[in-house]
N, C-alpha and C. Protein backbone atom coordinates (compact mmCIF):
# COMPACT_ATOMS: atom_id res chain seq x y z
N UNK A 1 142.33 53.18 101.42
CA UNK A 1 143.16 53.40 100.25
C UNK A 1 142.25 53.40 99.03
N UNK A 2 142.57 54.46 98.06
CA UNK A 2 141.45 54.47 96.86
C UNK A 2 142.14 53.03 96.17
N UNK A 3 141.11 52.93 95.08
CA UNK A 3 140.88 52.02 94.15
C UNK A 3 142.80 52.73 93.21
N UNK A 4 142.61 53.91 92.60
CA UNK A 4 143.42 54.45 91.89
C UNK A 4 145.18 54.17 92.92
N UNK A 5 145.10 54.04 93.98
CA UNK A 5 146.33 54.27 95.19
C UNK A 5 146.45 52.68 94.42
N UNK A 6 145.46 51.59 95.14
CA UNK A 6 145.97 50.55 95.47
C UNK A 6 146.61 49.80 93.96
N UNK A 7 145.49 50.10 93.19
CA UNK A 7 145.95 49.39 91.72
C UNK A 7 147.86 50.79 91.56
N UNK A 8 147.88 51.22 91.69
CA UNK A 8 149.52 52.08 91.75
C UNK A 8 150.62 51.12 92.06
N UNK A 9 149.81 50.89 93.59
CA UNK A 9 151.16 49.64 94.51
C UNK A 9 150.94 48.47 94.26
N UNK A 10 150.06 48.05 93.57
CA UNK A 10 150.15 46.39 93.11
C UNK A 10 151.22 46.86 91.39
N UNK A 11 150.94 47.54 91.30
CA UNK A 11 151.94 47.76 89.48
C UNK A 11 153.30 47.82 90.04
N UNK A 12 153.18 48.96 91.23
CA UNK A 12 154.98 48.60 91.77
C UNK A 12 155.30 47.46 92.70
N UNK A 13 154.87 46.94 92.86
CA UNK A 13 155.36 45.52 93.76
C UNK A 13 155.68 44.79 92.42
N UNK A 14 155.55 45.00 91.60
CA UNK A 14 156.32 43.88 90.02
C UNK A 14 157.37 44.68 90.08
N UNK A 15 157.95 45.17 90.20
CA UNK A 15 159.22 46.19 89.85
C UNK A 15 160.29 45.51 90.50
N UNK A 16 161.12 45.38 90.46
CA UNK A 16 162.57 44.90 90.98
C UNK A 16 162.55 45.46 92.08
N UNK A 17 163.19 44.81 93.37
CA UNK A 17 163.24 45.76 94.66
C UNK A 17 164.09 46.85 94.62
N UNK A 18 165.17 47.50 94.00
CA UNK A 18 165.73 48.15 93.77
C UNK A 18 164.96 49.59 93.34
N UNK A 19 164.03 49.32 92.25
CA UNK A 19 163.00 50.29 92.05
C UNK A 19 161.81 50.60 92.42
N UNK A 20 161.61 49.71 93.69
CA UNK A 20 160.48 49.42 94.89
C UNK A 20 160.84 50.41 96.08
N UNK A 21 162.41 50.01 95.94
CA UNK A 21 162.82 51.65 97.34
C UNK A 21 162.92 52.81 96.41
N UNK A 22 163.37 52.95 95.60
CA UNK A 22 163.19 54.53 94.97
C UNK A 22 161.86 54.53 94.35
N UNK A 23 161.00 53.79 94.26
CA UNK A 23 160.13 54.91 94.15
C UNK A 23 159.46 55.33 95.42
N UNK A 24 159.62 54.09 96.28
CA UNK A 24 159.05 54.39 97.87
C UNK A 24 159.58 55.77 98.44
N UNK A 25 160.95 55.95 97.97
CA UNK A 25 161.91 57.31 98.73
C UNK A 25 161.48 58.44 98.03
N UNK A 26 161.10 58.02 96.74
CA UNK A 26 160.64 59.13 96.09
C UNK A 26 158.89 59.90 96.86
N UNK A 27 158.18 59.00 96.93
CA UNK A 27 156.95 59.39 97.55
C UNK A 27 157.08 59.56 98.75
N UNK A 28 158.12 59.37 99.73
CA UNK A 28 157.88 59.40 100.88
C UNK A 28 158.61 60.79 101.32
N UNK A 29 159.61 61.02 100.15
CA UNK A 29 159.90 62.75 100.02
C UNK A 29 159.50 63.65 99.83
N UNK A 30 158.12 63.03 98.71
CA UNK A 30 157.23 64.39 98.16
C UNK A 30 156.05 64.43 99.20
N UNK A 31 155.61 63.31 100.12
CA UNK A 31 155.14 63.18 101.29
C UNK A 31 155.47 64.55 102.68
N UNK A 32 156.44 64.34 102.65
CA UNK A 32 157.33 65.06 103.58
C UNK A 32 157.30 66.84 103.35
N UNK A 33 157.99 67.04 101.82
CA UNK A 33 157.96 68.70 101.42
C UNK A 33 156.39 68.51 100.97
N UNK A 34 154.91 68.25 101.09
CA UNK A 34 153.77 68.47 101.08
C UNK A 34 153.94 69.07 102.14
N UNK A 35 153.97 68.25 103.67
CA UNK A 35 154.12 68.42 104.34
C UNK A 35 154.91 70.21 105.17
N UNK A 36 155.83 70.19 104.66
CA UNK A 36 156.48 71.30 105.13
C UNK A 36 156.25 72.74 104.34
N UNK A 37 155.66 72.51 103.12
CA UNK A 37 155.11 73.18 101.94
C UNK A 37 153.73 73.60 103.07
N UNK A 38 152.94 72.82 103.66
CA UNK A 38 151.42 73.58 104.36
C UNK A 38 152.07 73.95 105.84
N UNK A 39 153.14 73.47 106.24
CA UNK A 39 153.20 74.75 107.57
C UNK A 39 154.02 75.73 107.02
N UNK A 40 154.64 75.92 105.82
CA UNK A 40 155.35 77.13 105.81
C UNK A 40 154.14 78.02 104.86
N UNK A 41 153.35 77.62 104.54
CA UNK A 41 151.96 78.29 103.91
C UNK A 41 151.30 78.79 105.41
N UNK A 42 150.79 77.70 106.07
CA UNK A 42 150.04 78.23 107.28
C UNK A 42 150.55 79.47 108.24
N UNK A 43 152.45 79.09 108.54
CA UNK A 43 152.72 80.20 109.22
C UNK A 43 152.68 81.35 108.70
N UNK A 44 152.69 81.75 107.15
CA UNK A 44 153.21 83.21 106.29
C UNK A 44 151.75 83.91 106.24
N UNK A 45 150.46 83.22 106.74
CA UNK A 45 149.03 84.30 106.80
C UNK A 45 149.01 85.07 107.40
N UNK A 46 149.57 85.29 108.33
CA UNK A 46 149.49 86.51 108.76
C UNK A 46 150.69 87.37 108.27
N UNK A 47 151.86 87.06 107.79
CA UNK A 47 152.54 87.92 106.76
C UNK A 47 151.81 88.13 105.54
N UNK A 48 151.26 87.20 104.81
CA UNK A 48 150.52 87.71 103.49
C UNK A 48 149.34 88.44 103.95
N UNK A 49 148.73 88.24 104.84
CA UNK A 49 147.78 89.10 105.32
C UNK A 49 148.11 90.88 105.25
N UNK A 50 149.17 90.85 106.48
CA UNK A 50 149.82 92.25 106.26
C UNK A 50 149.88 92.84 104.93
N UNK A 51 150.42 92.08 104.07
CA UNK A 51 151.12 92.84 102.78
C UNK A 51 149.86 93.16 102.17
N UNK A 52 148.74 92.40 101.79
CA UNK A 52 147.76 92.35 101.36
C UNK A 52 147.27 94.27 102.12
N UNK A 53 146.99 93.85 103.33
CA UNK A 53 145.91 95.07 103.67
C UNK A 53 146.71 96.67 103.71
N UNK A 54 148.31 96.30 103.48
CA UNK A 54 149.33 97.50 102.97
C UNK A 54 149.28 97.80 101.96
N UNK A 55 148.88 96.52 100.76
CA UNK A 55 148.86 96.86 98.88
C UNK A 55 147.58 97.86 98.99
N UNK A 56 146.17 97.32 99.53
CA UNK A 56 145.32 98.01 99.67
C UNK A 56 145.24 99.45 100.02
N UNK A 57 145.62 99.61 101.05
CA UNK A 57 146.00 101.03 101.92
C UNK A 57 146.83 101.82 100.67
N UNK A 58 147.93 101.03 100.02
CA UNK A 58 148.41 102.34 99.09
C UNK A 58 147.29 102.12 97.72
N UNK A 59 147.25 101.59 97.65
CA UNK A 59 145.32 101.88 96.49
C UNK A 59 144.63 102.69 96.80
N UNK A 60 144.13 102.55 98.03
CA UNK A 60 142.89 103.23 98.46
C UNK A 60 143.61 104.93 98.56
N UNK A 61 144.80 104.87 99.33
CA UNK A 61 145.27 106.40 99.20
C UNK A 61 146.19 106.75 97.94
N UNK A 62 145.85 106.22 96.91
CA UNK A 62 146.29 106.83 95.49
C UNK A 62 147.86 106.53 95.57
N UNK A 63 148.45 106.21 96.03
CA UNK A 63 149.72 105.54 96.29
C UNK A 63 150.49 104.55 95.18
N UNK A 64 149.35 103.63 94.86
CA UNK A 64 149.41 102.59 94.23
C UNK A 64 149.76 103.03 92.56
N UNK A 65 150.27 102.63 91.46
CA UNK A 65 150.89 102.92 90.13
C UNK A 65 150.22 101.77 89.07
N UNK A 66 149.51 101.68 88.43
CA UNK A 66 149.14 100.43 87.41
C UNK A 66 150.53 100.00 86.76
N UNK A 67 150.67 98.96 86.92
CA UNK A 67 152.01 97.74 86.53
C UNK A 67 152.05 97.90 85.13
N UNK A 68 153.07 98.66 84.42
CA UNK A 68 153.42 98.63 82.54
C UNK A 68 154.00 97.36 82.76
N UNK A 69 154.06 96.15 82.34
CA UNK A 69 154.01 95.02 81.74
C UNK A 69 155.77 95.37 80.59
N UNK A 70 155.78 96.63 79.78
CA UNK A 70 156.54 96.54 79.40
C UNK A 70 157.83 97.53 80.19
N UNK A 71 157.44 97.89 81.42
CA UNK A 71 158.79 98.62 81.75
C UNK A 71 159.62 97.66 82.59
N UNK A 72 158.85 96.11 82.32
CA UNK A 72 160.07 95.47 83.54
C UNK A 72 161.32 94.48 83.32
């Protein structure tokens, strides 16, 4: 545990137990969607992959349009 982690959980162990489980539920949620946030990243590479080497393909064959910023 870093230095920065542990001095965190000694500041919340003074907290009322009441605000000892929410913030625990709170980190242990953003724990969780980290979590589900890198396999739904890991599974979509080979979808972003695709799109990627399709954006290219219409570039390379003149396909592609430079983005006006103001027509959208």
């Amino acid at each position: 545990m870093t230095r920065n982690l542990k001095r965190a959980f000694e500041a919340a162990s003074r907290l009322p137990a009441e605000q000892q489980d929410e913030l625990a539920a709170a980190i242990l949620e953003e724990l969780v969607a980290d979590s589900a946030w890198e396999k739904a990243l890991k599974s979509s590479d080979t979808a972003l992959g695709n799109l990627a080497h399709e954006a290219l393909e219409e570039y390379r064959s003149g396909k592609a349009e430079p983005l006006d910023p103001e027509t959208l």
